[in-house]
Protein backbone atom coordinates (compact mmCIF):
# COMPACT_ATOMS: atom_id res chain seq x y z
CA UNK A 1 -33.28 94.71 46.16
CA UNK A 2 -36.91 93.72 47.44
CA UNK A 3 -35.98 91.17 49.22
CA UNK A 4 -33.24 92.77 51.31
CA UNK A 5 -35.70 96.12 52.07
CA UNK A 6 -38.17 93.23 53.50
CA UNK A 7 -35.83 93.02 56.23
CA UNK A 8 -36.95 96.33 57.32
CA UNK A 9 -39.50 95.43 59.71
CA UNK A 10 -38.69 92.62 60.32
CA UNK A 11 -38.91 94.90 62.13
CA UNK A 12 -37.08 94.98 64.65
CA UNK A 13 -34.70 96.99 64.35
CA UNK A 14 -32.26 98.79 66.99
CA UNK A 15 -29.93 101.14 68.32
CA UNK A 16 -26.89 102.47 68.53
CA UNK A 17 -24.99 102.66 71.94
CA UNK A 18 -21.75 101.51 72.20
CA UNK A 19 -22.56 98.70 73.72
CA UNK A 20 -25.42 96.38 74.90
CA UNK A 21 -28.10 98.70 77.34
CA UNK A 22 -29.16 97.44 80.41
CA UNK A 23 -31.70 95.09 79.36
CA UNK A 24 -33.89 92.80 81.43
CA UNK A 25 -31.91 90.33 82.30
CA UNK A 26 -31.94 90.75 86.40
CA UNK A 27 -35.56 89.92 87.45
CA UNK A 28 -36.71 86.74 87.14
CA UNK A 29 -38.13 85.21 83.77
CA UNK A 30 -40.92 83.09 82.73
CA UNK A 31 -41.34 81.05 80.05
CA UNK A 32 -44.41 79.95 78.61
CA UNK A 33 -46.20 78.80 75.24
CA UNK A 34 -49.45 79.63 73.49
CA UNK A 35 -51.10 77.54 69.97
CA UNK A 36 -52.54 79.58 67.35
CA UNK A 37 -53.84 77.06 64.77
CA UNK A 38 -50.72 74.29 64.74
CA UNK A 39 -48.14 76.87 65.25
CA UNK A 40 -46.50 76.71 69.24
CA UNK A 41 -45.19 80.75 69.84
CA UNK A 42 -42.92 81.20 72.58
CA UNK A 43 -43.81 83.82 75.33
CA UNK A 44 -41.29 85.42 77.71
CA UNK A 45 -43.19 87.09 80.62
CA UNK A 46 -41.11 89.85 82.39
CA UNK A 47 -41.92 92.49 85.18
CA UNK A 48 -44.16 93.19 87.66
CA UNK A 49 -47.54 95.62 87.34
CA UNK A 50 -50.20 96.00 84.86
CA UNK A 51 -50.10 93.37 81.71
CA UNK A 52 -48.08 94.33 78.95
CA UNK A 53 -48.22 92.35 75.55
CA UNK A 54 -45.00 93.01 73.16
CA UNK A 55 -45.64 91.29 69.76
CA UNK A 56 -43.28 90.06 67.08
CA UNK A 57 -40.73 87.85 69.02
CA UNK A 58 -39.90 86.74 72.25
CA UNK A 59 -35.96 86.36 71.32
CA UNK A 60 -35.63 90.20 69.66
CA UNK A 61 -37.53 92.35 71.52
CA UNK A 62 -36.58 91.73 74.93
CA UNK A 63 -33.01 92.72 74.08
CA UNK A 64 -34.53 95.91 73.01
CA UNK A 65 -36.01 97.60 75.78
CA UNK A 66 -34.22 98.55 79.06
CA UNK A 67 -35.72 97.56 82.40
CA UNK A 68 -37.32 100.51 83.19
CA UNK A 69 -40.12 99.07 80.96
CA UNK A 70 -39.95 95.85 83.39
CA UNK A 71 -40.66 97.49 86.27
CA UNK A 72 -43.69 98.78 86.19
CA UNK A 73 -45.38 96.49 83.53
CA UNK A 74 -45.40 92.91 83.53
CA UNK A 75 -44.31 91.96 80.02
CA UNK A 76 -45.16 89.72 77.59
CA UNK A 77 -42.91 89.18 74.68
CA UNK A 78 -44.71 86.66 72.39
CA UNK A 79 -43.87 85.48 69.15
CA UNK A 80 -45.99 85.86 65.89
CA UNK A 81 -45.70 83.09 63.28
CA UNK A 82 -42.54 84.43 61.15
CA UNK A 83 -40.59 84.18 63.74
CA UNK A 84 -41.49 81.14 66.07
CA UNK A 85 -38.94 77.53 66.16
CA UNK A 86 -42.31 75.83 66.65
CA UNK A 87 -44.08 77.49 63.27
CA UNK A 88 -46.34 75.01 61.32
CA UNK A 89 -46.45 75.76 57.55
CA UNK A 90 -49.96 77.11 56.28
CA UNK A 91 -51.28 78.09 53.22
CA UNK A 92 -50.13 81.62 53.02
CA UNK A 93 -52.78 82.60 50.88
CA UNK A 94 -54.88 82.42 53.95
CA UNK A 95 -52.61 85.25 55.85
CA UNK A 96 -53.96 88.60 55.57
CA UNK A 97 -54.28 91.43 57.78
CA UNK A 98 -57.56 89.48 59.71
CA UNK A 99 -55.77 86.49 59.77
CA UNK A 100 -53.09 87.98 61.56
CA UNK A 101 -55.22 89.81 63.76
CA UNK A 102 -57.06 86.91 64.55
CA UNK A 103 -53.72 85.52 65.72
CA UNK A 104 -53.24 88.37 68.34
CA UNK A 105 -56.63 87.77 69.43
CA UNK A 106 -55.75 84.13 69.98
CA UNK A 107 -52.89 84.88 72.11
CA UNK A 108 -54.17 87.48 74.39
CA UNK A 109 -56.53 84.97 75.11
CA UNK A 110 -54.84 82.11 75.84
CA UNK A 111 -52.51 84.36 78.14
CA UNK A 112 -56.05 85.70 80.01
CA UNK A 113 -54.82 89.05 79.44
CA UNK A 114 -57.39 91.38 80.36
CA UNK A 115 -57.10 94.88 78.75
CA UNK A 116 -53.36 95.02 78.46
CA UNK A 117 -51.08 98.26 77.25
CA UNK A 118 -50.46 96.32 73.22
CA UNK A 119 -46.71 97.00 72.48
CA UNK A 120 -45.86 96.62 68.61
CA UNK A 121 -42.38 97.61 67.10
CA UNK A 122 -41.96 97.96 63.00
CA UNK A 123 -44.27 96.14 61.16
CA UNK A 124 -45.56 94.73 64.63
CA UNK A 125 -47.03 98.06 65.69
CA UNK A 126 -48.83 98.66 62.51
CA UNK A 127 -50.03 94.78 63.41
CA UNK A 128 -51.17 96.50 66.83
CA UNK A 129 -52.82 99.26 65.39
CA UNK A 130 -54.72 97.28 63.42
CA UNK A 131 -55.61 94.88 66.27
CA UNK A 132 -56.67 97.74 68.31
CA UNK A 133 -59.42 99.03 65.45
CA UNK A 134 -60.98 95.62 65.73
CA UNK A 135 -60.14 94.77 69.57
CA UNK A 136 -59.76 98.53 71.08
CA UNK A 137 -62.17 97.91 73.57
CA UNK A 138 -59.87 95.00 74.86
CA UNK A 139 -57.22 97.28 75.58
CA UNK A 140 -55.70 99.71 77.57
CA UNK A 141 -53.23 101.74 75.49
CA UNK A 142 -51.60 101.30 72.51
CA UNK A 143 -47.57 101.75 71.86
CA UNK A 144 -46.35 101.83 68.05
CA UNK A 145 -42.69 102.51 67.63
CA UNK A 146 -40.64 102.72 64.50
CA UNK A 147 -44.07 101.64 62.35
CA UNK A 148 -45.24 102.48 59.01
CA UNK A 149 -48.84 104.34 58.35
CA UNK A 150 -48.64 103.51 54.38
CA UNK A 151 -46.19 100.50 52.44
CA UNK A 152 -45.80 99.28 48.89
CA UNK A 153 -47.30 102.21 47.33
CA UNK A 154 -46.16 105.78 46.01
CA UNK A 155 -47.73 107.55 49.19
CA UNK A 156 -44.81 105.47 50.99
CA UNK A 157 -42.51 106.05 48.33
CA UNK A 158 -42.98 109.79 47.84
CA UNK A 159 -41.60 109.92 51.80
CA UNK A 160 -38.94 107.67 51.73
CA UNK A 161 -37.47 109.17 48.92
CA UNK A 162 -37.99 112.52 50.32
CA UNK A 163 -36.20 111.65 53.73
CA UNK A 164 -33.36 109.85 52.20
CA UNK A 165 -32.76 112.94 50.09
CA UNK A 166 -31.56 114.79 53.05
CA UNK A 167 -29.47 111.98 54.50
CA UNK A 168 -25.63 113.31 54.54
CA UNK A 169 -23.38 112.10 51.68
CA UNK A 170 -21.37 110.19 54.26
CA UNK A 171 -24.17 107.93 54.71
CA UNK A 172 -25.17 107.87 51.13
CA UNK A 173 -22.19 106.72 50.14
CA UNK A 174 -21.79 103.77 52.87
CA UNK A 175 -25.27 102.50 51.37
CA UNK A 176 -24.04 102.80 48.02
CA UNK A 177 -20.42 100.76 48.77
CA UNK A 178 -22.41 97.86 50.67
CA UNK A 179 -24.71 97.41 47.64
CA UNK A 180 -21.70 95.12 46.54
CA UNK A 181 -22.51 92.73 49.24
CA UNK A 182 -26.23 91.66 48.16
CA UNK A 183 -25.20 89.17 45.73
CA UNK A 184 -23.06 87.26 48.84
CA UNK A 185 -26.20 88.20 51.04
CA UNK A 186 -28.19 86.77 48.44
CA UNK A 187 -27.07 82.83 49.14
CA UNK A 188 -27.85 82.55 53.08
CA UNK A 189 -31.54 82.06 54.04
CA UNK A 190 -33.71 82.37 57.28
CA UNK A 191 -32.31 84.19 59.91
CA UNK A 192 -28.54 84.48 58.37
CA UNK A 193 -29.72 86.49 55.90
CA UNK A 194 -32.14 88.61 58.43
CA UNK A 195 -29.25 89.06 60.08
CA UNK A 196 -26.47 89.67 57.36
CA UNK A 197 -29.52 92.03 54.91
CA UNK A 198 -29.88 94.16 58.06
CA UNK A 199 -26.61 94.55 59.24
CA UNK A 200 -26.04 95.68 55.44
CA UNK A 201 -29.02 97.84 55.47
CA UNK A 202 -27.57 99.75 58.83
CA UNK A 203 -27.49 103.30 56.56
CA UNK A 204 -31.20 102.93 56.57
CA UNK A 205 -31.95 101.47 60.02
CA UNK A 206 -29.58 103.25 62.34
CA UNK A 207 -28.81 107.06 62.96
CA UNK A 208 -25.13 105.22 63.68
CA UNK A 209 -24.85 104.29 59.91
CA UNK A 210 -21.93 101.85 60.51
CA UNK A 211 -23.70 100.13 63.56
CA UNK A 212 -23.58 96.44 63.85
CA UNK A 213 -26.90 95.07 65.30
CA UNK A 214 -26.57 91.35 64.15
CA UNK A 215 -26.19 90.45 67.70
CA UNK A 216 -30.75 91.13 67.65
CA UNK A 217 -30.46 88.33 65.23
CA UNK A 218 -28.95 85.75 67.63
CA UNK A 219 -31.01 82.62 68.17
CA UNK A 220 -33.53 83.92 66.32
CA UNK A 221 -35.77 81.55 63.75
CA UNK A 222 -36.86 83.39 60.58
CA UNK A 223 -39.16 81.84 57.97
CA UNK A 224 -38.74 83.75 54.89
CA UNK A 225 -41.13 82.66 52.97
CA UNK A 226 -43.73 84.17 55.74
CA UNK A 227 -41.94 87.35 55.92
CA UNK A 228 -41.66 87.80 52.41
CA UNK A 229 -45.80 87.60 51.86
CA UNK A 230 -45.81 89.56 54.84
CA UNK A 231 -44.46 92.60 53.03
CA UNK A 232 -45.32 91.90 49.24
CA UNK A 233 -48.58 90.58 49.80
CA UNK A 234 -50.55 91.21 52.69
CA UNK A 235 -48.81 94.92 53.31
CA UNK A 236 -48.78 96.10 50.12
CA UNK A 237 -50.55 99.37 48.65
CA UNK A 238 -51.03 99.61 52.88
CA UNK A 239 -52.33 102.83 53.96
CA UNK A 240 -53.65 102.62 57.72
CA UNK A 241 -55.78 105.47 57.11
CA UNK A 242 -57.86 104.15 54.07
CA UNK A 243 -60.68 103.26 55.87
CA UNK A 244 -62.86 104.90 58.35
CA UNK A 245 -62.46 103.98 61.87
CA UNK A 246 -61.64 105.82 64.98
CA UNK A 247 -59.44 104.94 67.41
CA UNK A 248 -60.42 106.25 70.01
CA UNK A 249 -57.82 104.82 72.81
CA UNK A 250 -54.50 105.98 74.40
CA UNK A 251 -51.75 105.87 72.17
CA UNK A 252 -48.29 106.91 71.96
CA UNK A 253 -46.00 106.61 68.41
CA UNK A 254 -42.17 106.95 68.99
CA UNK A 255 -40.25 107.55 65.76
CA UNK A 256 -36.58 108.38 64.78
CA UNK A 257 -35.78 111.60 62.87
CA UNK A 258 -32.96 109.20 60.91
CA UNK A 259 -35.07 105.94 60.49
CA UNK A 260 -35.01 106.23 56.62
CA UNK A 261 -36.94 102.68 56.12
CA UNK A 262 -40.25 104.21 58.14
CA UNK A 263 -39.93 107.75 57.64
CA UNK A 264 -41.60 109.55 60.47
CA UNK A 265 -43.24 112.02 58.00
CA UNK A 266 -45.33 109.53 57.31
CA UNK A 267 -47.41 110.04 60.76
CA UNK A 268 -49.40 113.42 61.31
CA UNK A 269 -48.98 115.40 64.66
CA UNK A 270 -52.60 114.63 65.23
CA UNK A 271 -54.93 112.55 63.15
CA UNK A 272 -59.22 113.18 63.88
CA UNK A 273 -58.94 109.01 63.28
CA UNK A 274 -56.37 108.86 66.61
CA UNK A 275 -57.98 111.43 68.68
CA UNK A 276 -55.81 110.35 71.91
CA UNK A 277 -52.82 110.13 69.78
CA UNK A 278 -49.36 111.08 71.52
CA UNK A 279 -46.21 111.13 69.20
CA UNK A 280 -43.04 111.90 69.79
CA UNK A 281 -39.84 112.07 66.89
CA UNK A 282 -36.23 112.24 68.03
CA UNK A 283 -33.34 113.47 67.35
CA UNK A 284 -30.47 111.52 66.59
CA UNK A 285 -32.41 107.59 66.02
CA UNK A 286 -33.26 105.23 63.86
CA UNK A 287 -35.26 102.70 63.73
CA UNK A 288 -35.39 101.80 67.32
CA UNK A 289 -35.98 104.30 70.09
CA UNK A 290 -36.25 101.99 72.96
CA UNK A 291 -32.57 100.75 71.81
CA UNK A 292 -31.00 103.94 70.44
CA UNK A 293 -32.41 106.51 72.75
CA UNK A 294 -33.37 104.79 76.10
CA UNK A 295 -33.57 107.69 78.32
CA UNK A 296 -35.40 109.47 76.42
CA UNK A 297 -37.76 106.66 75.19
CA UNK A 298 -38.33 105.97 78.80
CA UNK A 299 -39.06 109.15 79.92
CA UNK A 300 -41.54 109.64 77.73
CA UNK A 301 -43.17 105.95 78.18
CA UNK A 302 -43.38 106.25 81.60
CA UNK A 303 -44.69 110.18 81.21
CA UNK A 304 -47.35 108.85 79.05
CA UNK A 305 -48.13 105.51 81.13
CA UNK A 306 -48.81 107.62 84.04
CA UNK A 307 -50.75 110.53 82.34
CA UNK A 308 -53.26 107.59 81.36
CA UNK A 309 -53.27 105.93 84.78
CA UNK A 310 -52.01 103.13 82.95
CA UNK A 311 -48.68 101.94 85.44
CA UNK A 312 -47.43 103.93 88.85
């Protein structure tokens, strides 16, 4: 069971319309490469306006987000190690939490990015948050969608349990009949069992329980043996709020009422640690707002972009 609930965040989960949103595909794309140690991450850069850094993966993310984003940021959808074709093995024992931040660091760098809005989805914007408590005065703003405050430990347990008791027994049931696919799911590695663990998962992910989102997964490169640390060893007994700190920049959390993977109890209204915190939960999504409820999502981006002078 672990190793299919590691799929969570990786991250990246979406959505629910009937069919593909209006992405970014009509404005022109380019693509460029940063090194972080021996690893080469890809980097599609999108837009036009203020710098925008998207972390996690420059293949899933930019199918996520409509192009309202795109047009008044300029975006950069990088990859982080898990998921780059030109990943170098390391000695995972050396990837923590300030190894990976270190990475982030590295790439804003090498991109010259001067106080950019730092876009993190799942696991990625719990990445970003804690980026921004080391590197907040090298940003703007801060987005976090769909991201956990607390994993691997009974603080994240006691809500996730606690959300999925209310799910309907429609959905319970679906979860419960695709359990008899794991052991099939089991024999396929890297990104065909991303793919096939989170399509099974879609109960958990997707206020559409029977949505099919393995078309995120295309052309994607997943190292599991990275992802799997990721989530049993450098993110567990996680709680975001352990230690003091203040963040004290503009930030905006989006979660869905129906994500039952990252509940959104799990964020306060207001937090004295996020004093320019912004959150918003909706109605009828999962995992991914941008994907599931664009319109909304937007609104409220753009809303908050504005209020901060961050875009026009």
């Amino acid at each position: 069971m672990l190793r299919h609930h590691l799929y969570f965040c990786i991250f990246l989960l979406f959505a629910l319309p009937s069919c593909h949103p209006e992405g970014i595909e009509d404005s022109p794309i380019v693509n460029r490469q940063v090194t972080v140690d021996r690893s080469t991450l890809n980097v599609v850069v999108k837009g036009r306006g203020p710098a925008c850094l998207v972390i996690g993966s420059s293949v899933y993310y930019p199918k996520t987000f409509t192009q309202t984003l795109t047009d008044h940021l300029t975006c950069y959808f990088v990859d982080l190690k898990w998921f780059a074709a030109g990943y170098q093995e390391e000695n995972l024992d050396t990837v923590t939490i300030a190894s990976i931040v270190g990475d982030v660091a590295q790439i804003q760098e090498a991109l010259g990015l001067a106080k950019p809005v730092l876009v993190g989805h799942s696991i990625h914007g719990t990445i970003a948050t804690e980026y921004a408590k080391v590197y907040g005065d090298q940003l703007a703003g801060l987005v976090v969608i769909g991201s956990p405050t607390a994993w691997g430990n009974e603080k994240y347990t006691l809500h996730a349990d606690s959300l999925w008791a209310t799910a309907s027994p429609e959905r319970k049931a679906l979860k419960e009949q695709n359990m008899g696919n794991i052991s099939a799911i089991d024999k396929l590695t890297g990104q065909e069992e991303a793919s096939a663990s989170y399509h099974n998962d879609a109960p958990l992910y997707w206020y559409d329980a029977h949505y099919d989102a393995r078309w995120l997964w295309d052309d994607m490169t997943v190292h599991s043996p990275v992802t799997q640390h990721l989530f049993t060893t450098v993110f567990a007994d996680y709680d975001m709020f352990s230690t003091a700190f203040t963040l004290d920049l503009p930030m905006l959390v989006a979660m869905g009422k129906y994500d039952y993977v990252i509940p959104h109890t799990l964020w306060p209204d207001t937090h004295e640690q996020l004093p320019q915190l912004t959150l918003h939960r909706y109605d009828s999504c999962g995992h991914t707002p941008q994907l599931e409820v664009p319109q909304r999502f937007d609104r409220d981006l753009l809303a908050w972009l504005r209020e901060h002078e961050l875009a026009e």
